[in-house]
Every structure is written in C-alpha cells, then in structure tokens.
C-alpha atoms as a PDB file:
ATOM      1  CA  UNK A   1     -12.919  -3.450   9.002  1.00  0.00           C
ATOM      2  CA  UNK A   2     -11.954  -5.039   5.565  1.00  0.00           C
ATOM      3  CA  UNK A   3     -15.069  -6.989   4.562  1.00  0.00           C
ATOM      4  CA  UNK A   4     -15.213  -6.962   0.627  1.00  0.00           C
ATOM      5  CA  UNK A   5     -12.000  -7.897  -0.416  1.00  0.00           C
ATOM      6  CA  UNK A   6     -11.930  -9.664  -3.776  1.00  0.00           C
ATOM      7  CA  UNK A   7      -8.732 -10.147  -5.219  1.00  0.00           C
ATOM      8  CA  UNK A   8      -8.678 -13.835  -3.702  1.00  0.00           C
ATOM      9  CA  UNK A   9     -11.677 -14.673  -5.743  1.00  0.00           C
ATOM     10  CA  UNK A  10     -11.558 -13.035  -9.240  1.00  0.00           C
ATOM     11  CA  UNK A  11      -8.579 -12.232 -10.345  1.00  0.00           C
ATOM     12  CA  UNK A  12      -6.943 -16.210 -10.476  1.00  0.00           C
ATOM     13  CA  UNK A  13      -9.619 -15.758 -12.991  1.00  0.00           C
ATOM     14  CA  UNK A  14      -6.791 -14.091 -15.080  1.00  0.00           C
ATOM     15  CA  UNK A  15      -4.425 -16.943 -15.186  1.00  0.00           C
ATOM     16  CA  UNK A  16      -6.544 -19.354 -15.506  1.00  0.00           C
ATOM     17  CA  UNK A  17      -8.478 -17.731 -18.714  1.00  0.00           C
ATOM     18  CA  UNK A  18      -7.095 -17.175 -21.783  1.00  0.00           C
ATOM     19  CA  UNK A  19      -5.127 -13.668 -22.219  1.00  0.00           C
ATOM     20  CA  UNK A  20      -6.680 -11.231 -24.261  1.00  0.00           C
ATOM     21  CA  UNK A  21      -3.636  -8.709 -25.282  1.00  0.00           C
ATOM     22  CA  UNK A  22      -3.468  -6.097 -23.394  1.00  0.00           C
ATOM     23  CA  UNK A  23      -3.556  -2.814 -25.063  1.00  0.00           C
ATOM     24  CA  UNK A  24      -4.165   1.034 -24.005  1.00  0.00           C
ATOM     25  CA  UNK A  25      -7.655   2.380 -24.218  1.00  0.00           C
ATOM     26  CA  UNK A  26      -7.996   4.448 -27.570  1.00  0.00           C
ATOM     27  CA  UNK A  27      -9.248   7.882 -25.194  1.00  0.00           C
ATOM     28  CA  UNK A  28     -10.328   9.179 -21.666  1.00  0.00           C
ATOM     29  CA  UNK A  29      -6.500   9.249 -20.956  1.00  0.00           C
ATOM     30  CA  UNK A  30      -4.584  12.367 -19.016  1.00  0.00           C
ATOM     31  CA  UNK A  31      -2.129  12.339 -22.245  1.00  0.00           C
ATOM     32  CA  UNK A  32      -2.307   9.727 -25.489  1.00  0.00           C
ATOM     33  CA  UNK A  33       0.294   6.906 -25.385  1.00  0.00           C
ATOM     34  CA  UNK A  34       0.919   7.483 -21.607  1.00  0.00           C
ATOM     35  CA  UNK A  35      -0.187   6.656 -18.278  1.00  0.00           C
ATOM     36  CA  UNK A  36      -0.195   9.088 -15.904  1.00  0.00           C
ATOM     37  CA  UNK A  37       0.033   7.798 -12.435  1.00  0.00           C
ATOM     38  CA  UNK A  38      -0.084   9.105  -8.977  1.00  0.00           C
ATOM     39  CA  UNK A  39       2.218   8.008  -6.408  1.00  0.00           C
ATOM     40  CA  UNK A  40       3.346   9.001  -2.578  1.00  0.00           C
ATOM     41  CA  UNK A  41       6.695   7.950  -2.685  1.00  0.00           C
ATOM     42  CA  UNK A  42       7.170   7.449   1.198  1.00  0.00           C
ATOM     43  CA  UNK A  43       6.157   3.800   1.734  1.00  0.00           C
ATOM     44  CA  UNK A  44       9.534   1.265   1.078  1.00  0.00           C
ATOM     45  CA  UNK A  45       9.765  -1.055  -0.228  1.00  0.00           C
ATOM     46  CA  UNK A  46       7.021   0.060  -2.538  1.00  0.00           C
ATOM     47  CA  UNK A  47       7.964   3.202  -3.916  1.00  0.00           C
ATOM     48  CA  UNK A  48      10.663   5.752  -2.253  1.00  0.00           C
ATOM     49  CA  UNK A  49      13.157   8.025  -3.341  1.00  0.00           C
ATOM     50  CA  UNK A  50      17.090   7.002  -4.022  1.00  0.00           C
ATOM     51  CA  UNK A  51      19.193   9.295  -4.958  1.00  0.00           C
ATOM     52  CA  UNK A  52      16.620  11.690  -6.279  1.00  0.00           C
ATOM     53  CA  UNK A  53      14.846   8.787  -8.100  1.00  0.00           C
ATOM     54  CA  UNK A  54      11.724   6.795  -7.677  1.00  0.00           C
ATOM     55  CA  UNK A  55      12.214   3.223  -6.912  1.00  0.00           C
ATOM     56  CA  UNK A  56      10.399   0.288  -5.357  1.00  0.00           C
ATOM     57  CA  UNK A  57       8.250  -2.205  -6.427  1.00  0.00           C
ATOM     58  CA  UNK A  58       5.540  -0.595  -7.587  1.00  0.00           C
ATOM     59  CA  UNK A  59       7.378   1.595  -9.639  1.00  0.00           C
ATOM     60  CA  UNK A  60       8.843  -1.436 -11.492  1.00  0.00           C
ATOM     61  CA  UNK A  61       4.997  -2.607 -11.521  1.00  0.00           C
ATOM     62  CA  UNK A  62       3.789  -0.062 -13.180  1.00  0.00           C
ATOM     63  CA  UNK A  63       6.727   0.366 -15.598  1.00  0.00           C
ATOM     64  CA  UNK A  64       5.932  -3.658 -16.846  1.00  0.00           C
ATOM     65  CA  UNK A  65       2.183  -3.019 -16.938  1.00  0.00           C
ATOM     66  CA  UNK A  66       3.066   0.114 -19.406  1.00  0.00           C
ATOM     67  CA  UNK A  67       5.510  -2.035 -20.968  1.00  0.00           C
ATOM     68  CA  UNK A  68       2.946  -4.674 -22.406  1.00  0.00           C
ATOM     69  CA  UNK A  69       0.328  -1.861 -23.286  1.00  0.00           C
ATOM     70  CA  UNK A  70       2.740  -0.462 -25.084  1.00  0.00           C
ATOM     71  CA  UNK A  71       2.758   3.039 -23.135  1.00  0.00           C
ATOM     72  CA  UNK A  72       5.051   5.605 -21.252  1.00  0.00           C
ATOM     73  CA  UNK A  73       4.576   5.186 -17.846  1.00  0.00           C
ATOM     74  CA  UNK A  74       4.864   8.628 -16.213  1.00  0.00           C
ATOM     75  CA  UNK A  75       4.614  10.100 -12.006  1.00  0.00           C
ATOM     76  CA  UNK A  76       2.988  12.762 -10.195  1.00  0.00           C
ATOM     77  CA  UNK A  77       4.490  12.070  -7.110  1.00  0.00           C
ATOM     78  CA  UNK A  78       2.539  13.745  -4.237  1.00  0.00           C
ATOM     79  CA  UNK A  79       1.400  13.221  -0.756  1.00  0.00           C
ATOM     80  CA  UNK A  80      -0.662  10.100  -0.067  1.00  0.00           C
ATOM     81  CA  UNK A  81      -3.814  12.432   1.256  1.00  0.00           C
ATOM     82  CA  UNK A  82      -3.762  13.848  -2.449  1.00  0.00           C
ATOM     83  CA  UNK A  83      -4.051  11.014  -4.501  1.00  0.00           C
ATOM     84  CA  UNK A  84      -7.366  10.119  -4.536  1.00  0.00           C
ATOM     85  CA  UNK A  85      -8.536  13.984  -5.281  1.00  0.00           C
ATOM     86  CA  UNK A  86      -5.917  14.011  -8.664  1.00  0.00           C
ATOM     87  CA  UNK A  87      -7.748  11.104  -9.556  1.00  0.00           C
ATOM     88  CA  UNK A  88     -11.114  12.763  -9.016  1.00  0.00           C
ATOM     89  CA  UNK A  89     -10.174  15.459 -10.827  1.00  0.00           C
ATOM     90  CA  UNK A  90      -8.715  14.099 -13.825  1.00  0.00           C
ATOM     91  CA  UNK A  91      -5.015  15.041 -13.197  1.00  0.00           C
ATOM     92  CA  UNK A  92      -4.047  11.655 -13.276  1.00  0.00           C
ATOM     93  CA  UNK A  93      -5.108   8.135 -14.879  1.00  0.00           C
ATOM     94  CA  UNK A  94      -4.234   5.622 -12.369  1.00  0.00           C
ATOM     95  CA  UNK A  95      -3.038   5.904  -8.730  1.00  0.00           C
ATOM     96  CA  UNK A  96      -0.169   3.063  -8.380  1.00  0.00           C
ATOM     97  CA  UNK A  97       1.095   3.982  -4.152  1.00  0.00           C
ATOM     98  CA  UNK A  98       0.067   0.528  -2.805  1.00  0.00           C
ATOM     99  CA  UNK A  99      -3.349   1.479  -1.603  1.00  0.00           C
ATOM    100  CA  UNK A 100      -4.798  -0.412   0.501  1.00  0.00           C
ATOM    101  CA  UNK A 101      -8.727  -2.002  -0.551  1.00  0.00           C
ATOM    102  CA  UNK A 102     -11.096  -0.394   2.267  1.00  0.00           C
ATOM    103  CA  UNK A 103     -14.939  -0.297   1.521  1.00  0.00           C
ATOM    104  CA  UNK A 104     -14.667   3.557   2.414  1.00  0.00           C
ATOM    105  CA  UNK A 105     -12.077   3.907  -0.421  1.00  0.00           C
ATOM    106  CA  UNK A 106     -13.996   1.470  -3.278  1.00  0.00           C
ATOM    107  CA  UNK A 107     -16.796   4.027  -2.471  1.00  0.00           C
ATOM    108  CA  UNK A 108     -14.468   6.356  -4.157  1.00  0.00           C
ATOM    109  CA  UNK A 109     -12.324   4.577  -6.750  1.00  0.00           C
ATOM    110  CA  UNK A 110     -12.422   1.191  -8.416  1.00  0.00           C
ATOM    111  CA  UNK A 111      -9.528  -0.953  -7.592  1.00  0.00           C
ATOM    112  CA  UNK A 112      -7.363  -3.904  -9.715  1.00  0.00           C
ATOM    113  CA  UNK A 113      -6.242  -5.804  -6.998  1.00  0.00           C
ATOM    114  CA  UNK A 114      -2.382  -7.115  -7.234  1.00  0.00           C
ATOM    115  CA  UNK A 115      -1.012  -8.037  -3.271  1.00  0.00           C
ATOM    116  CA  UNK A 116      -2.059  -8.675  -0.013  1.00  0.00           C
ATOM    117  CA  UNK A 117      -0.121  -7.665   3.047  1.00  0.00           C
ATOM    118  CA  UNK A 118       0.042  -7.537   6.686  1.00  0.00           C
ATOM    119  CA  UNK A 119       0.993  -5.303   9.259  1.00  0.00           C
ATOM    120  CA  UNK A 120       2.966  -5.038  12.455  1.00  0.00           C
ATOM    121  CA  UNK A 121       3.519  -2.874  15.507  1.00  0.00           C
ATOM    122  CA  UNK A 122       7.062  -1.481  15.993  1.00  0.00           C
ATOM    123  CA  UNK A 123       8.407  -0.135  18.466  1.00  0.00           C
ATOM    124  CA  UNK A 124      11.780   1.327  19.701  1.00  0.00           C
ATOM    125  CA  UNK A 125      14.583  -1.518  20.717  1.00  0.00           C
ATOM    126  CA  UNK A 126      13.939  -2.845  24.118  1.00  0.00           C
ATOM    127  CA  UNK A 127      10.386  -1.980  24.084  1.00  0.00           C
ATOM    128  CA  UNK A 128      10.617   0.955  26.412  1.00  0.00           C
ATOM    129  CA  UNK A 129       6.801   1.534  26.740  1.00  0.00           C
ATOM    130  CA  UNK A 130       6.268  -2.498  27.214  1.00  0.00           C
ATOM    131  CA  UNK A 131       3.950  -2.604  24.368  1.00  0.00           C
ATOM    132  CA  UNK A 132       2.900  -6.034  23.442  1.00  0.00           C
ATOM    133  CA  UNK A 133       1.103  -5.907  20.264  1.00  0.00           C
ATOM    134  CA  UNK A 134      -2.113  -4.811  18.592  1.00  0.00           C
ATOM    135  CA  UNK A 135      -3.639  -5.269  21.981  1.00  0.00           C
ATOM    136  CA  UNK A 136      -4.718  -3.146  25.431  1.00  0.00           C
ATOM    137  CA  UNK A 137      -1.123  -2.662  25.606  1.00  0.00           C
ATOM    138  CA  UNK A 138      -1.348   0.226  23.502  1.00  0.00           C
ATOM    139  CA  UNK A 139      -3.949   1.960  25.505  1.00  0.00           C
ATOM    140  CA  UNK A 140      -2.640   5.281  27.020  1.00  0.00           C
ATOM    141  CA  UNK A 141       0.037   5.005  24.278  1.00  0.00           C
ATOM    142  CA  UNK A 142       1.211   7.855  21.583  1.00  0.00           C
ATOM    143  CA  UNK A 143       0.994   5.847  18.261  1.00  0.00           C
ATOM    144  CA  UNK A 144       2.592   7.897  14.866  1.00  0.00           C
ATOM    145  CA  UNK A 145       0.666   6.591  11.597  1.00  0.00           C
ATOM    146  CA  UNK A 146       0.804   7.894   8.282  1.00  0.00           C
ATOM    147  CA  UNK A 147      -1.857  10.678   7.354  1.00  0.00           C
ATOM    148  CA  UNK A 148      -4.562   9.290   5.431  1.00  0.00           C
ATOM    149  CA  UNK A 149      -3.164   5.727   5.246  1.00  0.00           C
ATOM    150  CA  UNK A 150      -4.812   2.822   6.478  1.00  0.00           C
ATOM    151  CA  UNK A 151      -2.595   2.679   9.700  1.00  0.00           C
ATOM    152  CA  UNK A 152      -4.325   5.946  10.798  1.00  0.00           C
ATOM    153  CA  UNK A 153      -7.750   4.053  10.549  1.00  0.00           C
ATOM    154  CA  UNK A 154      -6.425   1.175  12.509  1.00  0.00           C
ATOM    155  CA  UNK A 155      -5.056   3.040  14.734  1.00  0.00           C
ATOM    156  CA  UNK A 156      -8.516   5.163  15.274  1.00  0.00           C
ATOM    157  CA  UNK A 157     -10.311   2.200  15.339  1.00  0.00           C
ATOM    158  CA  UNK A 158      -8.014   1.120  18.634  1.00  0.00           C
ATOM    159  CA  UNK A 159      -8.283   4.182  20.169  1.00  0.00           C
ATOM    160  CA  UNK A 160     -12.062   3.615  20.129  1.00  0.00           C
ATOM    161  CA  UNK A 161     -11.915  -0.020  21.488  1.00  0.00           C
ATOM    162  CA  UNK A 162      -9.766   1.638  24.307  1.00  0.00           C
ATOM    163  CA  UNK A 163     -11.872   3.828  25.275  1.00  0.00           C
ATOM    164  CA  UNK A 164     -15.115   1.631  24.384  1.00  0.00           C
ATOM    165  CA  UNK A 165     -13.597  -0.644  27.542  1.00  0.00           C
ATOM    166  CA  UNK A 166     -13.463   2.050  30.042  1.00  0.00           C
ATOM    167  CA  UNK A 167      -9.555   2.103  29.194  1.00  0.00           C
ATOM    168  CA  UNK A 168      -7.563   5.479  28.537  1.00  0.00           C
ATOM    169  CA  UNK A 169      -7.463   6.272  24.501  1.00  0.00           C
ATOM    170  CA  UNK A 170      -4.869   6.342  22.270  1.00  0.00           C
ATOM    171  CA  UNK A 171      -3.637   9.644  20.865  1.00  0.00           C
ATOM    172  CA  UNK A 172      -2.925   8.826  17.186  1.00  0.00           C
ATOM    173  CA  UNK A 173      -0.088  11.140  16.014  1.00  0.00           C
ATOM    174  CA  UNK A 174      -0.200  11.761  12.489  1.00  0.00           C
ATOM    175  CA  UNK A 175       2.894  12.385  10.209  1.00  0.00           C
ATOM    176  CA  UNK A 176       3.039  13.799   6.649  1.00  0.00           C
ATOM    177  CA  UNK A 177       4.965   9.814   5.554  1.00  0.00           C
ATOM    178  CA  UNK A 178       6.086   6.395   6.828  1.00  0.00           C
ATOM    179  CA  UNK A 179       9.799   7.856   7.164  1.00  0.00           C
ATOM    180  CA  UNK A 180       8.328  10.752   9.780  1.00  0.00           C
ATOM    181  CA  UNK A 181       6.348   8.770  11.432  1.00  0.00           C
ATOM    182  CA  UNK A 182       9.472   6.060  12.303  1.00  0.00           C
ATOM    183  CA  UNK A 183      11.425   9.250  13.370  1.00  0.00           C
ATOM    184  CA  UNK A 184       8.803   9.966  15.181  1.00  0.00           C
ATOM    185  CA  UNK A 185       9.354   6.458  17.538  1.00  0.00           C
ATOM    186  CA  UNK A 186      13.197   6.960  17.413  1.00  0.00           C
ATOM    187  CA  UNK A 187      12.808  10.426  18.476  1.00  0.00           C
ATOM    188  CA  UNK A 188      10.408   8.876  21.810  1.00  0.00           C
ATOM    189  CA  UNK A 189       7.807  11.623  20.716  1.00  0.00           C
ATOM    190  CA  UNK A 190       5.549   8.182  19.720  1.00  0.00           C
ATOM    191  CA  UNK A 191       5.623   4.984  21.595  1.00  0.00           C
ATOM    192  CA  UNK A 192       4.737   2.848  18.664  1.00  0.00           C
ATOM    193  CA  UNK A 193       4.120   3.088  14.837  1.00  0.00           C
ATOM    194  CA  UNK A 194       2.327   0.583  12.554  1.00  0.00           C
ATOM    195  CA  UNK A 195       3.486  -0.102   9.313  1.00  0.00           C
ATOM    196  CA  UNK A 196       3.334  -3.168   6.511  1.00  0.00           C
ATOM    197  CA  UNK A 197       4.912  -6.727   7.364  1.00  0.00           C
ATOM    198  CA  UNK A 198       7.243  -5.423   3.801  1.00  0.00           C
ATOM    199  CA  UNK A 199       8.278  -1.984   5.742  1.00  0.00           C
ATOM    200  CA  UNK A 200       8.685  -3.117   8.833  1.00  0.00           C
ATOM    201  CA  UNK A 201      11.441  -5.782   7.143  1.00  0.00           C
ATOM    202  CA  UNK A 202      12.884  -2.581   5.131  1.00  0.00           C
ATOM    203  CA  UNK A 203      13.295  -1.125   8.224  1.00  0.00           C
ATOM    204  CA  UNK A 204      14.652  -3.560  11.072  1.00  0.00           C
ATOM    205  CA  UNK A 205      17.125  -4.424   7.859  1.00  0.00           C
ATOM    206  CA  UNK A 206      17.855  -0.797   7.864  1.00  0.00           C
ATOM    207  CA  UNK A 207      18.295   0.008  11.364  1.00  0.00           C
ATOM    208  CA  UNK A 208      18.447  -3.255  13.505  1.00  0.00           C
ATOM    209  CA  UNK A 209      19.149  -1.522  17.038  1.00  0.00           C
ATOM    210  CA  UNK A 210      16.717   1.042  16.580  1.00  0.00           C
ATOM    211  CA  UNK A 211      13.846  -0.677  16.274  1.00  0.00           C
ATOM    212  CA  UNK A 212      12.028  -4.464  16.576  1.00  0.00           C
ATOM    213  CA  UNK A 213       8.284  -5.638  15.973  1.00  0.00           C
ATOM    214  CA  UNK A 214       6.162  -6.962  18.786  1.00  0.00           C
ATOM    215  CA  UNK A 215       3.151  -9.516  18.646  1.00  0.00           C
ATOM    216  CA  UNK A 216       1.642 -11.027  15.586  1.00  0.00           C
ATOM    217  CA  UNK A 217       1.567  -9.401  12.424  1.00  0.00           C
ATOM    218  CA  UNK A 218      -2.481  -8.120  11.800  1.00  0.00           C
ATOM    219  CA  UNK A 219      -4.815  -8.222   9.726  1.00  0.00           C
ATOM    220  CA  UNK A 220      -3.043 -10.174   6.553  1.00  0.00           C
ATOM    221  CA  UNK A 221      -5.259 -10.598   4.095  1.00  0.00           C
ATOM    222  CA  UNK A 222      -5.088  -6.757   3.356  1.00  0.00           C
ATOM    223  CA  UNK A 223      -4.924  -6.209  -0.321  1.00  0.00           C
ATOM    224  CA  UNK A 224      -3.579  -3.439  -2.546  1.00  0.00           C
ATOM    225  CA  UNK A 225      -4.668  -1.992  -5.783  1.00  0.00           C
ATOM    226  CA  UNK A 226      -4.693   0.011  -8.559  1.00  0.00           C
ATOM    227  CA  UNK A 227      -7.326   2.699  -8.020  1.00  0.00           C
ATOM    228  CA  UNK A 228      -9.213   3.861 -11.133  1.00  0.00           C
ATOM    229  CA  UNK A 229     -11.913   6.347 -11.458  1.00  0.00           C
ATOM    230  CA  UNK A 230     -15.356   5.271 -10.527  1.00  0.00           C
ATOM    231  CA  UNK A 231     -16.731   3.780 -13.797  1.00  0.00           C
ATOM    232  CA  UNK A 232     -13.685   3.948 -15.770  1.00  0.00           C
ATOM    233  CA  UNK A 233     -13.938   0.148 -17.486  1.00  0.00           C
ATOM    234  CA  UNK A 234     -11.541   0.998 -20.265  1.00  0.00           C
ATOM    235  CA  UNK A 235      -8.504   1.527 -18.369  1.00  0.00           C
ATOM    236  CA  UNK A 236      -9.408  -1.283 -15.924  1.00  0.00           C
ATOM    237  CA  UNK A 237      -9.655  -3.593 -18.512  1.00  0.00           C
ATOM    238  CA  UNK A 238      -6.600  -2.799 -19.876  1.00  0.00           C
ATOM    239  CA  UNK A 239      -4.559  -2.926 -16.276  1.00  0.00           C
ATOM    240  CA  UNK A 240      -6.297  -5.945 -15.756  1.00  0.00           C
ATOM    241  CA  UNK A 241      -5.135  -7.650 -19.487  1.00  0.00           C
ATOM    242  CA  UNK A 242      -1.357  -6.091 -18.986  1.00  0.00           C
ATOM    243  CA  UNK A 243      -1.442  -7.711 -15.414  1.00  0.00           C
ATOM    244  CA  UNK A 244      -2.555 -11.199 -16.636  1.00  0.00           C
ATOM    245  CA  UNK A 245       0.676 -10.725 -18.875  1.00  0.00           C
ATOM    246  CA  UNK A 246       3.205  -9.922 -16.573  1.00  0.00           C
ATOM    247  CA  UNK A 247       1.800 -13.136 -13.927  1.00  0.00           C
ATOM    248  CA  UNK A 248       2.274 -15.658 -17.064  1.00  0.00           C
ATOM    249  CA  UNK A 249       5.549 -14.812 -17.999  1.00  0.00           C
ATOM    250  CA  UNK A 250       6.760 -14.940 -14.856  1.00  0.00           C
ATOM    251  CA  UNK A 251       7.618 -10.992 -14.078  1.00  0.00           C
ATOM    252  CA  UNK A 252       5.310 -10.449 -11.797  1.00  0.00           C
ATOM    253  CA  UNK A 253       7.275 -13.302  -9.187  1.00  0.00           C
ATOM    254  CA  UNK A 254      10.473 -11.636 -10.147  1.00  0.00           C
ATOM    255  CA  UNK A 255       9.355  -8.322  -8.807  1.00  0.00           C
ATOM    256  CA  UNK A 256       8.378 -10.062  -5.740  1.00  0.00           C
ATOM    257  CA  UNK A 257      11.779 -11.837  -5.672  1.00  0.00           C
ATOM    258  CA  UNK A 258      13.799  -8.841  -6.570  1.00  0.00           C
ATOM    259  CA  UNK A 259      12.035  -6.789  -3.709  1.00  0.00           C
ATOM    260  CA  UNK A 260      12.666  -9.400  -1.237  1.00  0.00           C
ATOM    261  CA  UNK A 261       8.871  -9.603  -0.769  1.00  0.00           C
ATOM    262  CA  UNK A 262       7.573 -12.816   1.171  1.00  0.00           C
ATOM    263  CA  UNK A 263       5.842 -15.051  -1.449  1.00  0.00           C
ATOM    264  CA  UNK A 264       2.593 -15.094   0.457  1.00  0.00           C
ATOM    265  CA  UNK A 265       1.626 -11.731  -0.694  1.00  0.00           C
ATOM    266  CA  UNK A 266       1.185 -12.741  -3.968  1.00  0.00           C
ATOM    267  CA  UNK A 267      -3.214 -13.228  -4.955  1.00  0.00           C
ATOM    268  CA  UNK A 268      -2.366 -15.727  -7.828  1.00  0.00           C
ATOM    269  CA  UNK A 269      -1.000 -18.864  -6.204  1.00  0.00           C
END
C-alpha cells in the first residue's frame, strides 16, 4: 500500500549538504511572520491535549522549525478528516498532525518527510477475542480505527483480503480520535484497534491491565510529514532548510529522546 516513500533517500541529503539558513518565505503565507498550522490533537505521543494545552512531539517540532525561521508558530486544532481541506483552502500554511505519506494523500499535498513508524494491533488484556495479529485472526472481528487516518485504510484493506478468501469481513468501526477508538476496545464494543508502535507504548504505559499488543508490529517503514499545498516550493524549502537545522544541532534527537520515541524512527541515521 505504501510504495513511494522517499524520506529514506533524499532527505540524508540535508545533513550531508551544506545548510543554507533557513528563513520564512517573503509571501503566500496565512499571516506574515507566522506559520499557521493545522493539527488533530488526538494522536499521543504526537500532539494531545494536557491540561487544556497542546503538547507532544510535534508540537515541540514545529515550535523549533519556527524557531530557526524566525516565526510564530501558531494552531488550528481540528479534526484529522479536516486538515487536508484547511490546507486546500488556504486557512492554514502547513499541516504538522503526523500524517502519514500515502500515494492517495501526495496526490493531494506535498509532504517534508521527518519519521517513520510502525504499527500494532491492540487488544483488550487477555485477548478475549483470541486475536493474533494483523492476520485471518481478525476476520469476523469489530476493529475501531481513527476516521480518516491511515489505520482506517489498513483496516479496509483487511476487510477486503477477508472477504477476498471466502472468509467473513471485518466491520471497521470508525471513531471521531485515537482516544475513542481505545474506549471503544475497553468498552468491548470493538475487538481490536490499530494504532502507532509510539501510541500503543503511550498507552500500555498508561493503562497496563487494560490493554496489550499482539503479533508483530506492521508495516514500519511508514513515514510522516509535513503536508504543504500542491506546488507550494517556498514554504517547502524553507521547512526543509529549518529541518536540516534542528538535525545538526542535535534538537531534533532530543525531541525523540524527550518523547521517549524509539531511535529507529528517526530518517537521518
């Protein structure tokens, strides 16, 4: 399903070329001296809310990028499904919500690759439903996914094999965010949810004897972006200058560190 992924390939370019200095492109921006991002804040430990505030990873991202272009970093904080229309429409600059690279979204947006992830399947403690993976296990199964995110295409894409092999489908329950659809599982309305290797660890930490992974984690050489308009080389130039800044002096790692991110999803070793 992910065939054109090119983080792996260009963007060690950045580190290994010189760094031009990043600055912010002198027009085509939502407001001067800012960047105006859109973010669903629903996916820990990328961005979420504490205490009424946005937090995560990205959000530090974003707020070093801005740093080195020497711009206000500023949210729209909406629901995932949305973020790719504010772009369209000019509401926003940049989205920055850990979107995953598909070639049916880079139809749609440009990207500046910056991680790559896996996934896992979770499922309640004990494994009730005797689910064994990303596998035929999961056939006949209730799965909860995250509208519009890329676990709703996975999981689509297993209800087809299911059904391709003559076994029953899955019903693929969709939930406004991540947090809903791990309710979801709790509540035994889902048998399984899939969600990053990073938010799977956010939430075993969180709630160890409510739920555990099963089988391998999938498809890991999934990478996340910024998405920019279509055509929009100004601003990717300049994400892509501020980014080469933040991996030399080291901030980049410490966001990883700080985040408790495994080192392997970083694109510039």
């Amino acid at each position: 399903m992910f065939r054109h992924f090119l983080a792996a390939a260009i963007l060690p370019l950045f580190v290994a070329t010189p760094i031009i200095a990043a600055e912010l492109p002198k027009e085509g921006l939502v407001e001067a001296g800012a960047i105006n991002y859109g973010v669903a804040a629903t996916f820990a430990p990328f961005e979420f809310q504490k205490d009424g505030q946005l937090t995560g990873f990205d959000i530090d991202f974003i707020a070093a990028l801005a740093k080195k272009l020497g711009a206000e970093a500023k949210a729209s904080n909406m629901e995932f499904k949305g973020l790719i229309p504010a772009l369209s429409g000019g509401r926003i600059d940049i989205i920055n919500s850990a979107m995953y690279i598909n070639p049916q979204r880079s139809e749609q947006v440009d990207f500046v690759p910056y991680m790559k992830i896996g996934n896992q399947v979770i499922v309640q403690k004990g494994n009730p439903s005797k689910i064994t993976g990303r596998d035929d296990s999961l056939c006949g199964k209730t799965i909860s996914v995250t509208l519009g995110g890329i676990q709703e295409s996975q999981a689509r894409a297993d209800d087809k094999r299911c059904t391709d092999k003559g076994l029953d489908g899955i019903k693929v329950l969709t939930m406004p965010t991540a947090q809903d659809s791990a309710l979801t599982l709790r509540q035994g309305r889902a048998d399984a949810t899939f969600d990053s290797t990073p938010g799977a660890v956010v939430l075993l930490d969180a709630l160890p004897d409510v739920y555990e992974t099963v089988g391998e984690e999938f498809e890991s050489d999934t990478n996340i972006g910024l998405a920019t308009r279509k055509g929009d080389t100004a601003i990717q130039e300049s994400l892509k200058a501020a980014l080469a800044e933040i991996v030399a002096d080291g901030t980049y790692k410490s966001l990883i560190e700080k985040w408790k991110l495994p080192a392997t999803v970083s694109i510039f070793n």
